[in-house]
C-alpha atoms as a PDB file:
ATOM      1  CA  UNK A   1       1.133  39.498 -81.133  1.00  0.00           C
ATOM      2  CA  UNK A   2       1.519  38.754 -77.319  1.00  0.00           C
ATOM      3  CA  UNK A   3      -1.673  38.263 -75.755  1.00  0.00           C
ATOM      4  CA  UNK A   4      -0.668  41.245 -73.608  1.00  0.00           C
ATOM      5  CA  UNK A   5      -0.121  43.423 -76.292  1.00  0.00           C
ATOM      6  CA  UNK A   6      -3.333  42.387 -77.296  1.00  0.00           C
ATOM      7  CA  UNK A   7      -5.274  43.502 -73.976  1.00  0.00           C
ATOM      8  CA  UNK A   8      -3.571  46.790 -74.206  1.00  0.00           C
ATOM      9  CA  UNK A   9      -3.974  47.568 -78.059  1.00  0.00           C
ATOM     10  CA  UNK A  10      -8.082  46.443 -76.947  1.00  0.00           C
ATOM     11  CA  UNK A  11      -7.932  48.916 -74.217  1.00  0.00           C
ATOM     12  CA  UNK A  12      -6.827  51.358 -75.940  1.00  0.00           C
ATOM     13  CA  UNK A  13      -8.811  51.733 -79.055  1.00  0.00           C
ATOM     14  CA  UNK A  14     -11.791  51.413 -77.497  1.00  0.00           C
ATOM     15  CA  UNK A  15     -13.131  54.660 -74.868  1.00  0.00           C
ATOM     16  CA  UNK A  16     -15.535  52.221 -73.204  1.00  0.00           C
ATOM     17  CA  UNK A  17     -15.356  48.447 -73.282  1.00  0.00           C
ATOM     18  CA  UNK A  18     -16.554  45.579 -71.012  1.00  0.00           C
ATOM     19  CA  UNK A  19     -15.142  42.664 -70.399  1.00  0.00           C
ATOM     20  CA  UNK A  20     -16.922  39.617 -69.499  1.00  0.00           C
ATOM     21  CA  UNK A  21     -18.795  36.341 -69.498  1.00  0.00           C
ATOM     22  CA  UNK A  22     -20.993  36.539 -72.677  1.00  0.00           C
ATOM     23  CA  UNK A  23     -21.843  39.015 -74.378  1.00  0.00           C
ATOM     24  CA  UNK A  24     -24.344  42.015 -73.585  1.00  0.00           C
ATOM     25  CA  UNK A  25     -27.308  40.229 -74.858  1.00  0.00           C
ATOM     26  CA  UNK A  26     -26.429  36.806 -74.058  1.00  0.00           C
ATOM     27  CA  UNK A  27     -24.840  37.128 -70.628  1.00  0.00           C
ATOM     28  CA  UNK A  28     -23.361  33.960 -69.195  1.00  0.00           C
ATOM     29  CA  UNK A  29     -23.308  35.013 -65.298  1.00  0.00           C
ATOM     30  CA  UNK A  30     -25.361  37.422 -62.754  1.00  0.00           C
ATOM     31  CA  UNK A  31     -22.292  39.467 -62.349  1.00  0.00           C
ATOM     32  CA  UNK A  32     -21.593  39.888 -65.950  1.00  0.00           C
ATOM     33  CA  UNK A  33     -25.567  40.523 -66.927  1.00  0.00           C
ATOM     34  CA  UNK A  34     -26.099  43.569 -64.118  1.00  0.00           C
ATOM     35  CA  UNK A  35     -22.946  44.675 -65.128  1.00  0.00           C
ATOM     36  CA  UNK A  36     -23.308  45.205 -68.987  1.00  0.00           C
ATOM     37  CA  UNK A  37     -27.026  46.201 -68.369  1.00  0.00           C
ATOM     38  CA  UNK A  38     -26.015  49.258 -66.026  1.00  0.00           C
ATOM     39  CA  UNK A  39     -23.620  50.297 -69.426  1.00  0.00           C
ATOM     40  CA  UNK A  40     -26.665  49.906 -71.882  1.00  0.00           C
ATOM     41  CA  UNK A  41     -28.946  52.080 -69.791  1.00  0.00           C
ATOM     42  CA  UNK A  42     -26.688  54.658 -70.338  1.00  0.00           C
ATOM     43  CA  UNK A  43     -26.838  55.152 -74.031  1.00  0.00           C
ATOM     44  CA  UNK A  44     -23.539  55.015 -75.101  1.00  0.00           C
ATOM     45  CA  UNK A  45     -21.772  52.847 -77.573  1.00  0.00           C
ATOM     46  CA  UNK A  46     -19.433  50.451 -76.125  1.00  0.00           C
ATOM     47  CA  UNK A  47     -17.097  47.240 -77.075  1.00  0.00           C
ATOM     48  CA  UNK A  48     -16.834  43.746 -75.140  1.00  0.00           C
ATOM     49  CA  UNK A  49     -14.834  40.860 -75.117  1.00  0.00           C
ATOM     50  CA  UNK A  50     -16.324  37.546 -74.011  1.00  0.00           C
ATOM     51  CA  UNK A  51     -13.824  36.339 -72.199  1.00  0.00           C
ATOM     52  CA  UNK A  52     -15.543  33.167 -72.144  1.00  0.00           C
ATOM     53  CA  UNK A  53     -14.703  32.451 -75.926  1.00  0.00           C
ATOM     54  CA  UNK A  54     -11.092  34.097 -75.235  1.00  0.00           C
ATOM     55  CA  UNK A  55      -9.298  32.071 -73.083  1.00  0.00           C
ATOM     56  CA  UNK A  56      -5.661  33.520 -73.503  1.00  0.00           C
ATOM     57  CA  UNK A  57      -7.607  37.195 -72.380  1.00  0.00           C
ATOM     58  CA  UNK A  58      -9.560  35.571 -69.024  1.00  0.00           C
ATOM     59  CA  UNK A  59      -6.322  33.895 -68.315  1.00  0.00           C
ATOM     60  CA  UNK A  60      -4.368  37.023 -68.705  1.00  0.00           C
ATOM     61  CA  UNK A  61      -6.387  39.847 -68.150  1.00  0.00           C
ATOM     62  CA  UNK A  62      -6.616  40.006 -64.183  1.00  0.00           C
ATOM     63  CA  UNK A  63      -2.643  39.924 -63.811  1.00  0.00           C
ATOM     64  CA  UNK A  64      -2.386  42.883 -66.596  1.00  0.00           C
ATOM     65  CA  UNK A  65      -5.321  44.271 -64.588  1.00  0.00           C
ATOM     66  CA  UNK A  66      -4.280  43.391 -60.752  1.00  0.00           C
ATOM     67  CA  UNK A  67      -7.889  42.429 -60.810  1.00  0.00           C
ATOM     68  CA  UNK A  68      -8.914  38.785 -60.219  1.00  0.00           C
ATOM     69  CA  UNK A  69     -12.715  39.221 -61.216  1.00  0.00           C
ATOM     70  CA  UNK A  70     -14.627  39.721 -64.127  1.00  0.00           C
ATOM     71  CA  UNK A  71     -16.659  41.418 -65.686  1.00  0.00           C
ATOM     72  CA  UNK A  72     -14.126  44.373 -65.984  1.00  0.00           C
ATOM     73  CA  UNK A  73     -15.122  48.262 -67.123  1.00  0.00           C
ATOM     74  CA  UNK A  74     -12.717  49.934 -69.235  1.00  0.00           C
ATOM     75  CA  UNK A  75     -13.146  53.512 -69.557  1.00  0.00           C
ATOM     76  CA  UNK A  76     -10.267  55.728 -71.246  1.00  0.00           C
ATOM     77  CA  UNK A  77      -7.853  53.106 -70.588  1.00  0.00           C
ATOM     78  CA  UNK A  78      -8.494  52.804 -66.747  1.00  0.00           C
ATOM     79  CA  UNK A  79     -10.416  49.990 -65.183  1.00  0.00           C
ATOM     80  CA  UNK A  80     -13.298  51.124 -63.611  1.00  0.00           C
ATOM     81  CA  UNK A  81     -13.924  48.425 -61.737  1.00  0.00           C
ATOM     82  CA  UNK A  82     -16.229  45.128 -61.468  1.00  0.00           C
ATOM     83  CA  UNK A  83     -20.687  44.319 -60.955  1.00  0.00           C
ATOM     84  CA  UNK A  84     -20.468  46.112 -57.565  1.00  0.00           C
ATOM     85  CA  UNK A  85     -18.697  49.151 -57.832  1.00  0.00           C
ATOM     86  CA  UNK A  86     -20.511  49.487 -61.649  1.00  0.00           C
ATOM     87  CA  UNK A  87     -23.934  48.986 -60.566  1.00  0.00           C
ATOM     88  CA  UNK A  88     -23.416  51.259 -57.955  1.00  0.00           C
ATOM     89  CA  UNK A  89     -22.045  54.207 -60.077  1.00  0.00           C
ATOM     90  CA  UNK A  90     -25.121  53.869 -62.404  1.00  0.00           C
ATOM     91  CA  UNK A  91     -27.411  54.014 -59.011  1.00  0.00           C
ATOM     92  CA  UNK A  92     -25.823  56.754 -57.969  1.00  0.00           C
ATOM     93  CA  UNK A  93     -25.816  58.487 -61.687  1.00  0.00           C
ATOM     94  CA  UNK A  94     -21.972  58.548 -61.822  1.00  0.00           C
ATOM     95  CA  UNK A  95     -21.758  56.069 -64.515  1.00  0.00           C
ATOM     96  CA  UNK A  96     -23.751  58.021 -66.589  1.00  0.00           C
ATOM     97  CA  UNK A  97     -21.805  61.334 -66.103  1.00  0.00           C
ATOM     98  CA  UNK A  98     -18.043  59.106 -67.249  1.00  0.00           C
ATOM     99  CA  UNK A  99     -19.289  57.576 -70.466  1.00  0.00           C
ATOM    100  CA  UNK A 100     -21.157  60.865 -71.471  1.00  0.00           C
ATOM    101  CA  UNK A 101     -17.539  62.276 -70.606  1.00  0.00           C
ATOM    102  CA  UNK A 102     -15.665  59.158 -72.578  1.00  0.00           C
ATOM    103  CA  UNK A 103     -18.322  59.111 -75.879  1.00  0.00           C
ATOM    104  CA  UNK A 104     -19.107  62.622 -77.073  1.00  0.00           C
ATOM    105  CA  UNK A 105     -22.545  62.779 -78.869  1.00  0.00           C
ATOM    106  CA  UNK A 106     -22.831  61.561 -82.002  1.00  0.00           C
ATOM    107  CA  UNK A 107     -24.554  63.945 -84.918  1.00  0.00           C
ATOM    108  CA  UNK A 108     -28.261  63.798 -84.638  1.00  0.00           C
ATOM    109  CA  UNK A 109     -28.332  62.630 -80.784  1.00  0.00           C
END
């Protein structure tokens, strides 16, 4: 499978998913750790890809994006953004609105 195929097929069968240096409880950057600890606090299940140990994704994923940086947010299949504009949604309580939005409840929540 092309590596692009790859991204997209990621994106796509996931609602919510992170991309970035490490992984959520083993960050490997500042950017990377505020970013996937802004998605934890909401609640809400969520995949990543350490693009760290996935060279062919780092190397492609900002030209499939048109986004140089990482980490990346995912949500529904549209990129959300990077640290900055993540942290600030969850400040602002707008992160927490679009995952609630992108991950219904699960039984017994």
């Amino acid at each position: 499978m092309d590596i692009m195929d790859t991204i997209k097929e990621q994106i796509q069968s996931n609602a919510v998913i992170l991309y970035m240096k490490g992984s959520p409880n083993a960050p490997q950057c500042g950017f990377s750790m505020r970013t996937s600890q802004a998605v934890m606090a909401c609640g809400k299940r969520f995949a990543y890809v350490d693009v760290l140990s996935n060279p062919d994704i780092r190397a492609n994923l900002p030209a499939y994006a048109n986004w140089p940086t990482f980490p990346q947010l995912w949500v529904n299949g549209e990129l959300i953004g990077g640290c900055d504009i993540v942290t600030e949604m969850h400040e602002k309580g707008e992160l927490q609105s679009l995952l609630d939005e992108a991950v219904p409840a699960e039984e017994g929540e």
